[in-house]
N, C-alpha and C. Protein backbone atom coordinates (compact mmCIF):
# COMPACT_ATOMS: atom_id res chain seq x y z
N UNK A 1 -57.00 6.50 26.85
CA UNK A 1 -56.30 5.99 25.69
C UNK A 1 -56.33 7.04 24.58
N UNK A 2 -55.25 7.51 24.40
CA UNK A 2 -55.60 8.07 23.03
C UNK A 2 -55.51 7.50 21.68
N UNK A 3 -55.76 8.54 20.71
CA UNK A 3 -56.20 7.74 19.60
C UNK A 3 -54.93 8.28 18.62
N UNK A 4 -54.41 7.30 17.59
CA UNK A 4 -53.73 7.15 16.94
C UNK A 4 -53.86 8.05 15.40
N UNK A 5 -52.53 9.01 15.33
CA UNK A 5 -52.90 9.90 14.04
C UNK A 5 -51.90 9.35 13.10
N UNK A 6 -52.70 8.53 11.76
CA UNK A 6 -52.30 8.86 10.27
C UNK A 6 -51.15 9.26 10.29
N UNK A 7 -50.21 8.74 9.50
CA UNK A 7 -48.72 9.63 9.02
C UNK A 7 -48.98 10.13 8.08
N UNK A 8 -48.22 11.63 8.49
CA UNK A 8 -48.36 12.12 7.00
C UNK A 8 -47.45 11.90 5.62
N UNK A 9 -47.98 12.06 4.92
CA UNK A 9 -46.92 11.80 3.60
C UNK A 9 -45.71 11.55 3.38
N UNK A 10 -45.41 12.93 4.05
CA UNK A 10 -43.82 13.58 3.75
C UNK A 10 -43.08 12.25 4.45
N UNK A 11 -44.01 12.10 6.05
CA UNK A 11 -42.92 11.00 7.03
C UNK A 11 -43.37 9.78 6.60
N UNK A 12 -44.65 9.46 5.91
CA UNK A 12 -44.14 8.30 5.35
C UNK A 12 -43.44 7.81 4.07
N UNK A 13 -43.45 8.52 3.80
CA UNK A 13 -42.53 8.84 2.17
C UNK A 13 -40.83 8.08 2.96
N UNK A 14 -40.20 9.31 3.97
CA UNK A 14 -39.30 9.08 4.58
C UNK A 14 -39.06 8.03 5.25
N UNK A 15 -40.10 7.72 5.94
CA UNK A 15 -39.63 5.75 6.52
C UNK A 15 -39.81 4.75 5.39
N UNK A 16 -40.22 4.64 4.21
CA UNK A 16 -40.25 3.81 3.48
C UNK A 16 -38.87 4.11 2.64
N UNK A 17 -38.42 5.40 2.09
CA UNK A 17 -37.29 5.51 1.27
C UNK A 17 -36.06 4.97 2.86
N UNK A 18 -36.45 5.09 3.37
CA UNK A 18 -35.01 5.11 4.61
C UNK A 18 -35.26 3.50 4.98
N UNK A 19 -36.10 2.80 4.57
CA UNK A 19 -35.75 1.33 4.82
C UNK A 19 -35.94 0.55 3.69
N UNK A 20 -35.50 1.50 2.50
CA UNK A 20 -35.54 0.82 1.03
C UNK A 20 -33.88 0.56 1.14
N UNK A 21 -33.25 1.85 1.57
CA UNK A 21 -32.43 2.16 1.51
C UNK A 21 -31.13 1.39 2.59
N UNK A 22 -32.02 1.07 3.56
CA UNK A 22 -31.40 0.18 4.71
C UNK A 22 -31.10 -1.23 3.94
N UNK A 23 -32.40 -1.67 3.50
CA UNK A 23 -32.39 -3.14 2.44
C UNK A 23 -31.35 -2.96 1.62
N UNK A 24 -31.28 -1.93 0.35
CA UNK A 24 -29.79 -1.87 -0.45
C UNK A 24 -28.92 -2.12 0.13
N UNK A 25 -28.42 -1.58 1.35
CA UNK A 25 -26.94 -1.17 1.97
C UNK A 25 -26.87 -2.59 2.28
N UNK A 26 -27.55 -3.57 2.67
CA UNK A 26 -27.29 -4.97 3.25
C UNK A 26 -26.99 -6.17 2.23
N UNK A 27 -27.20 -5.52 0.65
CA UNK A 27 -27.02 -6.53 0.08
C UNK A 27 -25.73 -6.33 -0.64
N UNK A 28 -24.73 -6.72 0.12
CA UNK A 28 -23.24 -7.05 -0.58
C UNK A 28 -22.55 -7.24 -2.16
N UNK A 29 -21.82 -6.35 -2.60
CA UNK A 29 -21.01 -6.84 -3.62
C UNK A 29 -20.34 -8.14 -4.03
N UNK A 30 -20.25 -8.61 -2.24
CA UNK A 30 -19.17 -9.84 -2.61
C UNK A 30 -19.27 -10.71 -3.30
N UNK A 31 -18.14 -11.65 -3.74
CA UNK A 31 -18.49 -12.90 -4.52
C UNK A 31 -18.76 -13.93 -3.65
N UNK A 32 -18.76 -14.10 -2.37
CA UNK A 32 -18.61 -15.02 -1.16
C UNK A 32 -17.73 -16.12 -1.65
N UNK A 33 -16.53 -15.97 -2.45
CA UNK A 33 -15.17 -16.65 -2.81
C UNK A 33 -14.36 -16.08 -1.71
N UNK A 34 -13.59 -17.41 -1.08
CA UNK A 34 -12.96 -17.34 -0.29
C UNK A 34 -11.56 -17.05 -0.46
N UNK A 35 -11.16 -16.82 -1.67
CA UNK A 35 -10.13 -16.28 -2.45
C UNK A 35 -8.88 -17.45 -2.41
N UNK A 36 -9.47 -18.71 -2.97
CA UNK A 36 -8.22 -19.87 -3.02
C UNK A 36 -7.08 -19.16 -3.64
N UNK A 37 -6.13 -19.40 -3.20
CA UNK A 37 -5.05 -18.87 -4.10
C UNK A 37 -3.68 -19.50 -4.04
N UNK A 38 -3.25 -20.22 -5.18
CA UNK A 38 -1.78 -21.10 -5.57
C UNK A 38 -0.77 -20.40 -5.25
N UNK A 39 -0.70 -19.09 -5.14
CA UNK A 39 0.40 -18.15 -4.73
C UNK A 39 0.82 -18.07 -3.70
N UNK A 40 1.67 -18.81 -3.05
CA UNK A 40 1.67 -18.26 -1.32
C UNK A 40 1.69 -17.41 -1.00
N UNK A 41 2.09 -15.96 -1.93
CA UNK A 41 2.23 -14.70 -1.38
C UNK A 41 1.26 -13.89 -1.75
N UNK A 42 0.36 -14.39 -2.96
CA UNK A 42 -0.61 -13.21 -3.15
C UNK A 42 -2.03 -13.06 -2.16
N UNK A 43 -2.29 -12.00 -2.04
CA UNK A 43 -3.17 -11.48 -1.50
C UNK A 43 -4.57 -10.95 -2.48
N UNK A 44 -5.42 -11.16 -2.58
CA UNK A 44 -6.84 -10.80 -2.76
C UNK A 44 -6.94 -9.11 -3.46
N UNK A 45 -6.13 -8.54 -2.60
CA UNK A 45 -6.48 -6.86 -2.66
C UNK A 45 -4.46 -6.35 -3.18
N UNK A 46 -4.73 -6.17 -3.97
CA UNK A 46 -2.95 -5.48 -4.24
C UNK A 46 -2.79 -4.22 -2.98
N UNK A 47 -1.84 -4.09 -2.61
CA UNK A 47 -1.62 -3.81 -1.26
C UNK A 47 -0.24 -3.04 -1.92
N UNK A 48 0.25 -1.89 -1.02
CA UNK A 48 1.10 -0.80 -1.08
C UNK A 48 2.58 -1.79 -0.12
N UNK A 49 3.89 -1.24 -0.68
CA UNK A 49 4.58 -2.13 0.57
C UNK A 49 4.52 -1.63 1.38
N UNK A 50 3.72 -0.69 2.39
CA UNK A 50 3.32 -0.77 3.76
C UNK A 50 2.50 -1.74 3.94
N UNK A 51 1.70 -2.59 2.87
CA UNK A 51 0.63 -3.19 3.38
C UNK A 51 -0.89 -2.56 3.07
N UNK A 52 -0.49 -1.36 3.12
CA UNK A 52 -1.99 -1.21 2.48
C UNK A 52 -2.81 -1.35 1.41
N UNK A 53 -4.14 -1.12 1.29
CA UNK A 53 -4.97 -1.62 0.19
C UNK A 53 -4.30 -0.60 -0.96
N UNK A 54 -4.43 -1.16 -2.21
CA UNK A 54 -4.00 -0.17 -2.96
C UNK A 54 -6.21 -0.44 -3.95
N UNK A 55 -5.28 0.26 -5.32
CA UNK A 55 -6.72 1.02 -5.70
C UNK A 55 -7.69 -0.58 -5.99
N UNK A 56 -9.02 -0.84 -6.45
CA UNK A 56 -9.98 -2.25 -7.14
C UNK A 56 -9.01 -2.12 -8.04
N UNK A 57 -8.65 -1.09 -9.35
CA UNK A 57 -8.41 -1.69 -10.63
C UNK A 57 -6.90 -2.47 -10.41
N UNK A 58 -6.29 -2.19 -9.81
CA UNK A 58 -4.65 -2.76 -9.56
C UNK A 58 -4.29 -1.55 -10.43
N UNK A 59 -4.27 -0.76 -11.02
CA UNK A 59 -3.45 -0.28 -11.58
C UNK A 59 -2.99 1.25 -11.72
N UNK A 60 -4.03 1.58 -10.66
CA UNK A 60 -3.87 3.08 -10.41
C UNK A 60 -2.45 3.84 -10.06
N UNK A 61 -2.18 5.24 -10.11
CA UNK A 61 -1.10 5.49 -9.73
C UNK A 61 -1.33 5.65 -8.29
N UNK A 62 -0.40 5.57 -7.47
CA UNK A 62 -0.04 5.91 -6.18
C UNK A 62 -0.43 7.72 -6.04
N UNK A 63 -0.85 7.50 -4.90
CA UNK A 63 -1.54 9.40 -4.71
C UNK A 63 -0.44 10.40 -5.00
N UNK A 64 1.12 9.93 -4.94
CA UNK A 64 2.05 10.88 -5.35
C UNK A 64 2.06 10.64 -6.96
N UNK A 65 1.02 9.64 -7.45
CA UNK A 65 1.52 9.71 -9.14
C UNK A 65 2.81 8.70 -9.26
N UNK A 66 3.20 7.98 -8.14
CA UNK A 66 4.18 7.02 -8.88
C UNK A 66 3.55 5.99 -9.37
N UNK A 67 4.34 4.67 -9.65
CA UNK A 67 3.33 3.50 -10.33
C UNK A 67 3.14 2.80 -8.87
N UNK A 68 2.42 2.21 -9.07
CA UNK A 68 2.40 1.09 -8.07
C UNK A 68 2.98 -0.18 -7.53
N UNK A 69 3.16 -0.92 -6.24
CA UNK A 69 4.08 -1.74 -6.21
C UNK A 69 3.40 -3.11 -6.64
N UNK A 70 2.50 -3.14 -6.66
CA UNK A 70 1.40 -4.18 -7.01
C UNK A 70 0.60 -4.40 -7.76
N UNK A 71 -0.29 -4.90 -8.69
CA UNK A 71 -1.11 -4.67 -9.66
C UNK A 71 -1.83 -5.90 -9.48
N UNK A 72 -3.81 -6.02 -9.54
CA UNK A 72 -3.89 -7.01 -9.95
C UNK A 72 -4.72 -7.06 -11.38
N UNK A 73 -4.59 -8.01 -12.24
CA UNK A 73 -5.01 -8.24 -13.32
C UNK A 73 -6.44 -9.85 -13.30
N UNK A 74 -7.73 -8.95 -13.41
CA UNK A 74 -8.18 -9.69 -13.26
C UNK A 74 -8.42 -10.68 -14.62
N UNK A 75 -9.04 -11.90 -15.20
CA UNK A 75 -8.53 -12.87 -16.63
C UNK A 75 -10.61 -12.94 -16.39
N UNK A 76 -10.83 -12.55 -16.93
CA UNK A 76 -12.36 -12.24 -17.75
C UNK A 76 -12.81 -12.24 -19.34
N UNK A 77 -13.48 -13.09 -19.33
CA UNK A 77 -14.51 -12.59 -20.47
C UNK A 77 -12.88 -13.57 -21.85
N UNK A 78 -12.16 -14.07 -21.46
CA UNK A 78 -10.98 -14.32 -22.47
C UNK A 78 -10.33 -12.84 -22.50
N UNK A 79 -9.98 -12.23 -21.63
CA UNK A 79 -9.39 -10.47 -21.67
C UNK A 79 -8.42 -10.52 -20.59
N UNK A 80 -7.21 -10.28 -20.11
CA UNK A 80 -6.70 -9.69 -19.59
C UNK A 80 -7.01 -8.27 -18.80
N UNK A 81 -7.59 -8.15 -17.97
CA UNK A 81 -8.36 -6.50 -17.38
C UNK A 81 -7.41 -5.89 -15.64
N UNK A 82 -6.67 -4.63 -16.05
CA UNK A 82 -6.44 -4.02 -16.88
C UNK A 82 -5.41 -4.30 -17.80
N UNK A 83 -5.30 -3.53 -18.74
CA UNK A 83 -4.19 -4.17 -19.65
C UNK A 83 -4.21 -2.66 -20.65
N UNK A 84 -2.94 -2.02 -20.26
CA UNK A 84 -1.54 -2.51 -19.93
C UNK A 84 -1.53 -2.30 -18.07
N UNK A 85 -0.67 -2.65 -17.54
CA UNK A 85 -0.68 -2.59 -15.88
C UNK A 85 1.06 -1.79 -15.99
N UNK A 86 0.98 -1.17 -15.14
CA UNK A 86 2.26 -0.51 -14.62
C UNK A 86 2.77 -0.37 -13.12
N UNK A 87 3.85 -1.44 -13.02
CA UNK A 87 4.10 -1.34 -11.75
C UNK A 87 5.90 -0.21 -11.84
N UNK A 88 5.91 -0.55 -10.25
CA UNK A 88 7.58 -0.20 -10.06
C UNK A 88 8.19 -1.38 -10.45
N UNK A 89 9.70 -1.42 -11.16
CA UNK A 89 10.99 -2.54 -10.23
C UNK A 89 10.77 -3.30 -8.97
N UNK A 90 10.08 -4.65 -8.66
CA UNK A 90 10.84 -4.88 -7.54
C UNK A 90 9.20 -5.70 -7.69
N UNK A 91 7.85 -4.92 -8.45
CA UNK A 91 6.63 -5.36 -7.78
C UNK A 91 6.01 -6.61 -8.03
N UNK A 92 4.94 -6.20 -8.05
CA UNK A 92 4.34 -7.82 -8.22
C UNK A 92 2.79 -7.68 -8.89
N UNK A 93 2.82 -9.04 -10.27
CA UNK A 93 1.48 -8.97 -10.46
C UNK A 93 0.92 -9.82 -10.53
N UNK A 94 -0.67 -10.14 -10.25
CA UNK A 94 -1.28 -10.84 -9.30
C UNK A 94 -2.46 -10.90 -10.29
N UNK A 95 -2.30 -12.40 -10.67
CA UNK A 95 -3.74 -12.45 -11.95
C UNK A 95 -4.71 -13.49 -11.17
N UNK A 96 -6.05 -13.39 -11.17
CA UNK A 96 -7.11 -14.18 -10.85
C UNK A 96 -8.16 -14.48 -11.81
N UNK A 97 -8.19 -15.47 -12.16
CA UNK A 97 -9.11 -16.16 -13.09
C UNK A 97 -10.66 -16.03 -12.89
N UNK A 98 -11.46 -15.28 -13.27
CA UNK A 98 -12.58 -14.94 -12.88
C UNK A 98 -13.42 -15.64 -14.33
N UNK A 99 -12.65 -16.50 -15.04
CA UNK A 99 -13.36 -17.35 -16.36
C UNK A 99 -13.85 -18.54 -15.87
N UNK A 100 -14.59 -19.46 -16.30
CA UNK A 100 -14.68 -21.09 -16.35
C UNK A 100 -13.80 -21.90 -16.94
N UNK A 101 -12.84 -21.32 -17.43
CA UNK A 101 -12.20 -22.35 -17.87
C UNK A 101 -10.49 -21.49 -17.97
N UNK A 102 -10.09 -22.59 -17.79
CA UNK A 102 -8.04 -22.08 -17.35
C UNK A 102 -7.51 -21.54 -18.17
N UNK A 103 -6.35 -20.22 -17.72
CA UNK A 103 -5.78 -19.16 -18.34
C UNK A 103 -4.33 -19.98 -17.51
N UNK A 104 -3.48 -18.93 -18.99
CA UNK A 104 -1.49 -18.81 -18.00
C UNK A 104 -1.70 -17.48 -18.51
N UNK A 105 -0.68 -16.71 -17.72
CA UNK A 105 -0.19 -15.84 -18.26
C UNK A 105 1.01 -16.05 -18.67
N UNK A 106 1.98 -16.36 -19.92
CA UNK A 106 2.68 -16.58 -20.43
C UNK A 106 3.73 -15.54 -21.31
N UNK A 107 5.09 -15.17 -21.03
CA UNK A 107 5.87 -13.76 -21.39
C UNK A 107 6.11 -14.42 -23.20
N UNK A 108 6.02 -13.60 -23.56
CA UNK A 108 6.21 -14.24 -25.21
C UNK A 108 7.77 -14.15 -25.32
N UNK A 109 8.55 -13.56 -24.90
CA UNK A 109 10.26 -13.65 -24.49
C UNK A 109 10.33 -15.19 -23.42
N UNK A 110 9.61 -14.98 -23.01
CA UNK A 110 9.99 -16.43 -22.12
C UNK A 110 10.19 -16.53 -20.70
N UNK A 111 10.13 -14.91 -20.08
CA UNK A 111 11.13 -14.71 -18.66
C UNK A 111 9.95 -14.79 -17.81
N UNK A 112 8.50 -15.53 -17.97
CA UNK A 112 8.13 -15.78 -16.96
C UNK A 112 6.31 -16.93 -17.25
N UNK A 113 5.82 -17.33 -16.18
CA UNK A 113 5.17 -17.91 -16.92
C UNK A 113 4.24 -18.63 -15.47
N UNK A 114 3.21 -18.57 -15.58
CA UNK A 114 2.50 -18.68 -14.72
C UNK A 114 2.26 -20.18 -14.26
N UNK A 115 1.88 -20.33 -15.66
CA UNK A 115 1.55 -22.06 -15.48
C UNK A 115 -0.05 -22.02 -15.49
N UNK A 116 -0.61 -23.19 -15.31
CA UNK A 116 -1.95 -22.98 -15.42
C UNK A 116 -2.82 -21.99 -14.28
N UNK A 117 -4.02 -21.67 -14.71
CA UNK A 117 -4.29 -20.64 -13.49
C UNK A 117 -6.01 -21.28 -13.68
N UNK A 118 -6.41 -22.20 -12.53
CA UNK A 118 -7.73 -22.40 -12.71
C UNK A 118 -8.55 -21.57 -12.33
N UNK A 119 -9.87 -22.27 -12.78
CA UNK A 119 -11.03 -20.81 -12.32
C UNK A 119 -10.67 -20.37 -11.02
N UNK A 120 -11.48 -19.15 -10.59
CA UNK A 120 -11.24 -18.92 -8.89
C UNK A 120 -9.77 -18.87 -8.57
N UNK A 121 -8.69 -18.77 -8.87
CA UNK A 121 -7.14 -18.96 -8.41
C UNK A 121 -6.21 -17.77 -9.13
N UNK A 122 -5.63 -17.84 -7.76
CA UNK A 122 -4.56 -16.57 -8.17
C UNK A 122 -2.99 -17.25 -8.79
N UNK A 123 -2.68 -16.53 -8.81
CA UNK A 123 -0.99 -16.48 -9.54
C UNK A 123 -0.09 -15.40 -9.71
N UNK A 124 0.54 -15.00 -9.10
CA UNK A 124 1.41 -13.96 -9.28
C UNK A 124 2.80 -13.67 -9.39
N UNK A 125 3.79 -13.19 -9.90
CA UNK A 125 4.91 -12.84 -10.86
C UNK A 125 5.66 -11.76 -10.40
N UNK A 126 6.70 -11.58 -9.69
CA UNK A 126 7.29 -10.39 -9.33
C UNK A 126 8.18 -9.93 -10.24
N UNK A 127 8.73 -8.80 -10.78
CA UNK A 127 9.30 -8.32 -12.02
C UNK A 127 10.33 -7.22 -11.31
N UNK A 128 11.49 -7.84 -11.42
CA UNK A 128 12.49 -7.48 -10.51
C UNK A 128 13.48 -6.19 -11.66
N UNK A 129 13.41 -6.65 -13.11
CA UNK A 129 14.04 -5.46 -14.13
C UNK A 129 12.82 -4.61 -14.36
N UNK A 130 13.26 -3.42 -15.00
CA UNK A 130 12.51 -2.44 -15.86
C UNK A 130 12.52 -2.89 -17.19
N UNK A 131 11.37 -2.53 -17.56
CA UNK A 131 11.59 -3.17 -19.13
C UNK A 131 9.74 -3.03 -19.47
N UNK A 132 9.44 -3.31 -20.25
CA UNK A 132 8.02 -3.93 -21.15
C UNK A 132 8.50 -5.43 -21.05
N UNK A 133 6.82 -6.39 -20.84
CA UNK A 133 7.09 -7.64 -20.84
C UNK A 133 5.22 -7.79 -21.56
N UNK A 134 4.98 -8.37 -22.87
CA UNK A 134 4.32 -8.83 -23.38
C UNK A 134 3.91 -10.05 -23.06
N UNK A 135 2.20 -10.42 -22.63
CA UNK A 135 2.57 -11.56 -22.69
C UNK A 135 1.16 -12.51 -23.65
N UNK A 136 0.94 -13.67 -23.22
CA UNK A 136 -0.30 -14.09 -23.41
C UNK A 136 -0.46 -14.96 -23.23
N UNK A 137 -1.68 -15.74 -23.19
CA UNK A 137 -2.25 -17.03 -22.63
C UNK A 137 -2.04 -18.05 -23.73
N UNK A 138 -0.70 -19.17 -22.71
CA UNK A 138 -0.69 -20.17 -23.76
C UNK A 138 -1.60 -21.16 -24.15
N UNK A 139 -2.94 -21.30 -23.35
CA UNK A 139 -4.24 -21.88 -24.31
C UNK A 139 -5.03 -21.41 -25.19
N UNK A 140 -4.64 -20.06 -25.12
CA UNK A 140 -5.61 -19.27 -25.73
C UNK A 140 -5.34 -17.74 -26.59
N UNK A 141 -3.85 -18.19 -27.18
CA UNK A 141 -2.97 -17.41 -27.78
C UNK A 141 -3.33 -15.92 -28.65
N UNK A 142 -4.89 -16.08 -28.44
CA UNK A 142 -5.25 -14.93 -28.67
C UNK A 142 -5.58 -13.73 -27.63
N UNK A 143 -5.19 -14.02 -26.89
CA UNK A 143 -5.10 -13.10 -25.47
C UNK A 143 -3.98 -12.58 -24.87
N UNK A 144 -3.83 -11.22 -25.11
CA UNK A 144 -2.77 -10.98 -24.89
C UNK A 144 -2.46 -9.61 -23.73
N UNK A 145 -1.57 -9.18 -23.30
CA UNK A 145 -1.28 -8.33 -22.17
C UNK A 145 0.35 -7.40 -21.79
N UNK A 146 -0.36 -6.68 -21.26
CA UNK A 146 1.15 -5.82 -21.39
C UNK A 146 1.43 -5.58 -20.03
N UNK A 147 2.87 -5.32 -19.38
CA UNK A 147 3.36 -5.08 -18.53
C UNK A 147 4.22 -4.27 -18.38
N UNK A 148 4.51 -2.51 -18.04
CA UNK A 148 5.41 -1.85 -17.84
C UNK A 148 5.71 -1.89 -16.16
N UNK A 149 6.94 -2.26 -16.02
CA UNK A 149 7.70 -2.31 -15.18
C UNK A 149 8.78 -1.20 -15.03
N UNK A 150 8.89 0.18 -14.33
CA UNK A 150 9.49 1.23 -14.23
C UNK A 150 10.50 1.03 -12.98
N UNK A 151 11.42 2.05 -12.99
CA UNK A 151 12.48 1.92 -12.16
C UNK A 151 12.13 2.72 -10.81
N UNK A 152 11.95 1.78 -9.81
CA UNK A 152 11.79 2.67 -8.49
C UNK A 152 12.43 3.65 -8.28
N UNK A 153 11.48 4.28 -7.57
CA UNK A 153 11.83 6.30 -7.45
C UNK A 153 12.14 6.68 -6.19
């Protein structure tokens, strides 16, 4: 039988940082929200029209620098986030209520309007002209948000 040697430092240093590190990696970002959503068409993740994921913030430019076809706007804290959002002609934006208590997103012109948006729930708005569209929450009229809508390229 032989006899058993002591680790040294260095390797135990290394199996303890390497299964500190195993523990981090296992504990998830998620919200474990199953992503209810009133929208029949929105999706969770703003998505490219191939379908793919586009950037977390919704509002990044496309890797060629165009705008994006999608945006989402998450409704926090009484904030609109991001704000202003810039899509193309044609796209779509996609607000989720991440408050306790119900948001609209509401166009102060009038041309669009969400309707109520409870906690946890999506809602989203496709914006078919170019233009700026202002808007804000009609419960909470101090919240407000911007929308540039550019002409597909």
């Amino acid at each position: 039988m032989q006899a058993k040697t002591p680790l040294s430092a260095p390797v135990l240093f290394c199996v303890v940082v390497g299964l500190t590190v195993a523990g981090l990696a296992g504990c998830g970002g998620g919200d474990g929200d199953s992503s209810d959503s009133t929208a029949a068409t929105a999706s969770t993740a703003p998505t490219t029209e191939a379908g793919e994921d586009s950037t977390a913030s919704g509002n990044a430019a496309a890797p060629s620098g165009d705008p994006v076809r999608s945006a989402e706007v998450e409704i926090e804290d009484f904030a609109y986030r991001p704000d202003p959002v810039t899509i193309e002609e044609g796209g779509k934006v996609i607000w989720k209520n991440r408050d306790s208590v119900a948001h609209t997103a509401t166009a102060e012109d009038g041309s669009f309007d969400t309707g109520t948006i409870e906690e946890g729930k999506l809602k989203s708005e496709t914006f078919k002209e170019a233009g700026t569209y202002d808007y804000i929450c009609s419960i909470h009229p101090t919240m407000h948000g911007t929308i540039e809508v550019v002409e597909a390229g």
